[in-house]
C-alpha atoms as a PDB file:
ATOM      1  CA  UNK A   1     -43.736  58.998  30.356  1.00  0.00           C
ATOM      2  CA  UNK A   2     -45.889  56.166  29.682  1.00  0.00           C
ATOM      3  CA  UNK A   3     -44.181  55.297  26.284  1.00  0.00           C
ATOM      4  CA  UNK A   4     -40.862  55.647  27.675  1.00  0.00           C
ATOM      5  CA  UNK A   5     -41.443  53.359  31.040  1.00  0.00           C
ATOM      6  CA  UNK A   6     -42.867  51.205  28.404  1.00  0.00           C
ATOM      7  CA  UNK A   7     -39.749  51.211  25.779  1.00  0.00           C
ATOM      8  CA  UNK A   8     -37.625  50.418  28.974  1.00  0.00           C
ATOM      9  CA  UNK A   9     -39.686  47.381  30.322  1.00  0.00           C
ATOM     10  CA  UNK A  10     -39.509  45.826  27.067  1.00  0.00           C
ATOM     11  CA  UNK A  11     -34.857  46.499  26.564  1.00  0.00           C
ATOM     12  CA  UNK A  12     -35.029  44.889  30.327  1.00  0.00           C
ATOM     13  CA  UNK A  13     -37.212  41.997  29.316  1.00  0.00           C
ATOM     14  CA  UNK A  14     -34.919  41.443  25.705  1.00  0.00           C
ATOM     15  CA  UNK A  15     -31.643  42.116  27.986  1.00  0.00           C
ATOM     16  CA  UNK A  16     -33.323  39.239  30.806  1.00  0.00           C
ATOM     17  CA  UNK A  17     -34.231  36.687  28.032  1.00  0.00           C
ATOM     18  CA  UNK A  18     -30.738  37.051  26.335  1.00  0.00           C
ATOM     19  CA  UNK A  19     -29.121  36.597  29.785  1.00  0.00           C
ATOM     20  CA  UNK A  20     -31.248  33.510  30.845  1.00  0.00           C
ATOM     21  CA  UNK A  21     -30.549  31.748  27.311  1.00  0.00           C
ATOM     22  CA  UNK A  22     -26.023  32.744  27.832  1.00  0.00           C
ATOM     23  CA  UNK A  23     -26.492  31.804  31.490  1.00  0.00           C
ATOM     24  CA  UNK A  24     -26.185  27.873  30.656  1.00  0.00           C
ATOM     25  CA  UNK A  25     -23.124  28.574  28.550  1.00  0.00           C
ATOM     26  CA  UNK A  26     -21.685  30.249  30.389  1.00  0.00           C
ATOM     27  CA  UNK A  27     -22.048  28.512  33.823  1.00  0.00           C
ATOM     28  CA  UNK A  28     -21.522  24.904  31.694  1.00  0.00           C
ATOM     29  CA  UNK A  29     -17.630  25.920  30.686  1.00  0.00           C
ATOM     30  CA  UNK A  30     -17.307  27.028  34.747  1.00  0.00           C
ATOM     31  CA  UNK A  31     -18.188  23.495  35.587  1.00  0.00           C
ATOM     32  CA  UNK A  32     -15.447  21.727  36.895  1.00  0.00           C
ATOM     33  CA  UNK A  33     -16.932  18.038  35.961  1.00  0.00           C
ATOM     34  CA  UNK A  34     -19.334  17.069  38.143  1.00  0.00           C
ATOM     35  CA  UNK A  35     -20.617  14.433  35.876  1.00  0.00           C
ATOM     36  CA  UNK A  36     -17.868  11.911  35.563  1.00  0.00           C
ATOM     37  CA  UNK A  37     -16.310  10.627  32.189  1.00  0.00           C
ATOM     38  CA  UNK A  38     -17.762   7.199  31.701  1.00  0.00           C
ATOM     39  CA  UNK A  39     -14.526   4.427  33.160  1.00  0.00           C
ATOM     40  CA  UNK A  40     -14.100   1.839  29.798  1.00  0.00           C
ATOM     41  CA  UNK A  41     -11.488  -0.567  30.489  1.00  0.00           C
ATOM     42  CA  UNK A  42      -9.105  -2.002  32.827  1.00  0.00           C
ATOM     43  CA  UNK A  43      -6.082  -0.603  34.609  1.00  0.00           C
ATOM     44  CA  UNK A  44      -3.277  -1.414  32.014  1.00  0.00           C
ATOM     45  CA  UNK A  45       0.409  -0.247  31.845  1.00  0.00           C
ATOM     46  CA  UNK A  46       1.151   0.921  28.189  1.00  0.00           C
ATOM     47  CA  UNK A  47       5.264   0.422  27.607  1.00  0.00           C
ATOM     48  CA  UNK A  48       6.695   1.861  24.684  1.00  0.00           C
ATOM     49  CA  UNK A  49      10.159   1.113  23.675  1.00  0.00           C
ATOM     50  CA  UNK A  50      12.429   2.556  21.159  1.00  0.00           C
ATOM     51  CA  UNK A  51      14.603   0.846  18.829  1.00  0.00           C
ATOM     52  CA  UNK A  52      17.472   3.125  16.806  1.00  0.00           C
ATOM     53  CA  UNK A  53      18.678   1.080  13.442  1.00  0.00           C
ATOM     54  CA  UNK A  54      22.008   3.217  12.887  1.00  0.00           C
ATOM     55  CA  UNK A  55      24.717   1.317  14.703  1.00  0.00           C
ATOM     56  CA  UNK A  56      27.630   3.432  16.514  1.00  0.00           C
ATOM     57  CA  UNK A  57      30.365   1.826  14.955  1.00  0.00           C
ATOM     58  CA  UNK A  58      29.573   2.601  11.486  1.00  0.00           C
ATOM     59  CA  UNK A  59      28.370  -0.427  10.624  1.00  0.00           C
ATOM     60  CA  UNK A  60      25.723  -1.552   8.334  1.00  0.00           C
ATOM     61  CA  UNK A  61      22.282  -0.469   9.933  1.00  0.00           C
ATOM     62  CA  UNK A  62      19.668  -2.500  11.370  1.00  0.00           C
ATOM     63  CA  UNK A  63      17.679  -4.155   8.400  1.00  0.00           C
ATOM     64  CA  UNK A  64      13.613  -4.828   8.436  1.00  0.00           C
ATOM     65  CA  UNK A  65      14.356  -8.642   8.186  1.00  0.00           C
ATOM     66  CA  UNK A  66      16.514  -8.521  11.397  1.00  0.00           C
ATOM     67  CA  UNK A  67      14.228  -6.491  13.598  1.00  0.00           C
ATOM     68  CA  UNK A  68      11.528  -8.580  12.351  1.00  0.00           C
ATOM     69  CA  UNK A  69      13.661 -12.130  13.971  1.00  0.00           C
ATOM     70  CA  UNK A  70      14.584  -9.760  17.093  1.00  0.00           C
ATOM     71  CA  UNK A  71      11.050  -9.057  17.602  1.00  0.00           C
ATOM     72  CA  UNK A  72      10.223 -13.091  16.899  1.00  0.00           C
ATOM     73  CA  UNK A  73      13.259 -14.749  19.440  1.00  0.00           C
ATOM     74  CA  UNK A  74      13.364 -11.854  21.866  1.00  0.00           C
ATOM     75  CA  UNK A  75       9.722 -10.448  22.259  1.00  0.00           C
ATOM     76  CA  UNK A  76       7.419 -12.862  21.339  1.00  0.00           C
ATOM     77  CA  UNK A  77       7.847 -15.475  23.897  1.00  0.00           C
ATOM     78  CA  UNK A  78       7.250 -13.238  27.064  1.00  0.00           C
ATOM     79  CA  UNK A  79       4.484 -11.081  25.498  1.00  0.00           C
ATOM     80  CA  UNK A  80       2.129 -13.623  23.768  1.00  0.00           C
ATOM     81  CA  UNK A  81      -0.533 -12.226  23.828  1.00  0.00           C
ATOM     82  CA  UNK A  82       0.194  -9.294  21.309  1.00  0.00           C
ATOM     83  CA  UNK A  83       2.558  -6.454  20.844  1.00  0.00           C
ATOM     84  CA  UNK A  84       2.675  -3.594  18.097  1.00  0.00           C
ATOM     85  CA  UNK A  85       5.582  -2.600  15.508  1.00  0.00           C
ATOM     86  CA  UNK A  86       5.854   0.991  14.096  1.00  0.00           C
ATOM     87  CA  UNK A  87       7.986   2.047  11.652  1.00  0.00           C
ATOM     88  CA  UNK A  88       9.120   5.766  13.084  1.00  0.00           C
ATOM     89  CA  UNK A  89      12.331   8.219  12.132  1.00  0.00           C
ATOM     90  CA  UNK A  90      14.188   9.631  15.194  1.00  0.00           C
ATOM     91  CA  UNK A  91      16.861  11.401  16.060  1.00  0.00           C
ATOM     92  CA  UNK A  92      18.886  11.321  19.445  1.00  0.00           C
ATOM     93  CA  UNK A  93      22.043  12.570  21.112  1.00  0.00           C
ATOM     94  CA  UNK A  94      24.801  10.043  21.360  1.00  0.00           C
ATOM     95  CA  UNK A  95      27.233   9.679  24.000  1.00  0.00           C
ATOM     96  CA  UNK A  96      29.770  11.762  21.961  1.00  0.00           C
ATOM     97  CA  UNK A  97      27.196  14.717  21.502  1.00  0.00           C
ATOM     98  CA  UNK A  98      26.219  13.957  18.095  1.00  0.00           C
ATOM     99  CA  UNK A  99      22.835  14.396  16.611  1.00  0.00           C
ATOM    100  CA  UNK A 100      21.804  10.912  15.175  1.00  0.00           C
ATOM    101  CA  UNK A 101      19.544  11.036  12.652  1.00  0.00           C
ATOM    102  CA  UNK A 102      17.615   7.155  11.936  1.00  0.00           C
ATOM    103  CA  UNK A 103      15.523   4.861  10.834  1.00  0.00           C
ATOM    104  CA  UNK A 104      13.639   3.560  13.739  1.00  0.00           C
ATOM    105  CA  UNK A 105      11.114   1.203  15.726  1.00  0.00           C
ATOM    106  CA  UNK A 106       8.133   1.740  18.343  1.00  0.00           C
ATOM    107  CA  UNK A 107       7.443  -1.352  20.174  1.00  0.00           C
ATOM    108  CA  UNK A 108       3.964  -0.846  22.217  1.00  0.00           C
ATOM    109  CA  UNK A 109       3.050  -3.078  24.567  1.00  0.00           C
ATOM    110  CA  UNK A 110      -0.303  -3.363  26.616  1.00  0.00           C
ATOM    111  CA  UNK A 111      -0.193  -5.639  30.059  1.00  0.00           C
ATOM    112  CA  UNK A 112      -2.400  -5.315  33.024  1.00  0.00           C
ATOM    113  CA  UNK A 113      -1.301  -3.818  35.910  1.00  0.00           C
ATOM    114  CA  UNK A 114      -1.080  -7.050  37.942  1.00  0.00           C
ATOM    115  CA  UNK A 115       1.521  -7.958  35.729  1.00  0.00           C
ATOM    116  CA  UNK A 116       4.009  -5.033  35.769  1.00  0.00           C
ATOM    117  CA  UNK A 117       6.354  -6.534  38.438  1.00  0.00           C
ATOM    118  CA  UNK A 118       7.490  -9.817  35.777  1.00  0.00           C
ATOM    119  CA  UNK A 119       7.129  -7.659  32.847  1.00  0.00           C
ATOM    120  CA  UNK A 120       9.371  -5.122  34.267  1.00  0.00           C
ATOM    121  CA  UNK A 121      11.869  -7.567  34.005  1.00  0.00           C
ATOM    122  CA  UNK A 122      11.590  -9.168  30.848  1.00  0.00           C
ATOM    123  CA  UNK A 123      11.363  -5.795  28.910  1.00  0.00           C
ATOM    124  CA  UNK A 124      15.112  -5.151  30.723  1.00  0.00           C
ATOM    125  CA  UNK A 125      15.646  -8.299  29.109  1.00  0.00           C
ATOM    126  CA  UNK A 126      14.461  -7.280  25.928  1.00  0.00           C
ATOM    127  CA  UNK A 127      16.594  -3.497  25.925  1.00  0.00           C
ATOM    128  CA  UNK A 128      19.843  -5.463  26.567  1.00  0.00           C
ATOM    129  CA  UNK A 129      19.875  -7.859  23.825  1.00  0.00           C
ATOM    130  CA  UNK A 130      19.078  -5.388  21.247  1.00  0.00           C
ATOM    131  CA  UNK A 131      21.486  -3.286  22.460  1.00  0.00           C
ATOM    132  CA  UNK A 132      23.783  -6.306  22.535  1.00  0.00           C
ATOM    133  CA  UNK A 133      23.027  -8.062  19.573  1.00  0.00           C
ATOM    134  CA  UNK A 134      23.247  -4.527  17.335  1.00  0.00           C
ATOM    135  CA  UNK A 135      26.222  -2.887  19.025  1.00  0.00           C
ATOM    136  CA  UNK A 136      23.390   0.394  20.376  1.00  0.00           C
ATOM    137  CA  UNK A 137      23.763   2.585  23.201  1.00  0.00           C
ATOM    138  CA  UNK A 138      20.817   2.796  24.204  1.00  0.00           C
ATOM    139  CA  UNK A 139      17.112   1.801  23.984  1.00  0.00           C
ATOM    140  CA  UNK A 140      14.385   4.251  25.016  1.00  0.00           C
ATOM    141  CA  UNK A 141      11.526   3.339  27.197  1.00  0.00           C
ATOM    142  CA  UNK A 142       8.071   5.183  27.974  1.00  0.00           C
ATOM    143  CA  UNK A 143       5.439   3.679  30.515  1.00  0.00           C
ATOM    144  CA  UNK A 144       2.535   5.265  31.580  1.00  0.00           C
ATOM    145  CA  UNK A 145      -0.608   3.969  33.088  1.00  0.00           C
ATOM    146  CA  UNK A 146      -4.065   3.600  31.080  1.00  0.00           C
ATOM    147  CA  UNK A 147      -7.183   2.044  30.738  1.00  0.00           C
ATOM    148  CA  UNK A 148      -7.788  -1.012  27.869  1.00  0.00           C
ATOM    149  CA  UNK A 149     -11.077  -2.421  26.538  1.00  0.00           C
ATOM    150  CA  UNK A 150     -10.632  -5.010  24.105  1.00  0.00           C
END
């Protein structure tokens, strides 16, 4: 009986160990974050705006060199202090239920979040020309709220 009550102690102790060293583990991916991310940054607005190059009327598409003068006349001036350009390929449904298939542009910019009120406005300013000035339907806008460290 001894030998037995022995050979028993020792599975509990092995099965007690092995739950002690899983307990962490497990318990860790319960936690629901009660140590907080570190904040980096301040409270920016990121907008993101979307520039087709196929034109609706069949004409000749928006070239490189013309987006480039857009971005110089119409961006520029408001947003000084820095913008980004990325070349993308998009596709959209036009007003006449077409899948358009293009060559397009990501403009990103980053502005605090005192600032959204006048830059609201100027990046309305910015949609209608291009639309204007290259005969497009439409130009899509993201904005979302995030934290910058520069």
């Amino acid at each position: 009986m001894s030998v037995h009550f022995t050979r028993n102690r020792s599975a509990f102790a092995v099965a007690g160990l092995l739950l002690a060293a899983a307990a962490p583990t497990a318990y860790a991916s319960l936690d629901t974050g009660t140590v907080p991310a570190p904040t980096r940054g301040a409270p920016y607005i990121e907008t993101r705006l979307f520039f087709g190059t196929e034109r609706p009327d069949g004409g000749p598409a928006v070239t490189e060199r013309q987006f480039a003068a857009f971005v110089d006349k119409e961006v520029t001036p408001g947003f000084p202090d820095g913008l980004t350009v990325q070349d993308g390929r998009g596709q959209w449904r036009d007003a006449n239920g077409r899948v358009e298939k293009e060559r397009s542009y990501e403009l990103i910019l980053l502005y605090p979040v005192s600032a959204a009120g006048a830059n609201d406005r100027r990046i309305e300013e910015v949609r209608r020309a291009y639309e204007k000035a290259f005969g497009q339907e439409a130009v899509a806008r993201v904005d979302d709220r995030t934290r910058v460290d520069f």
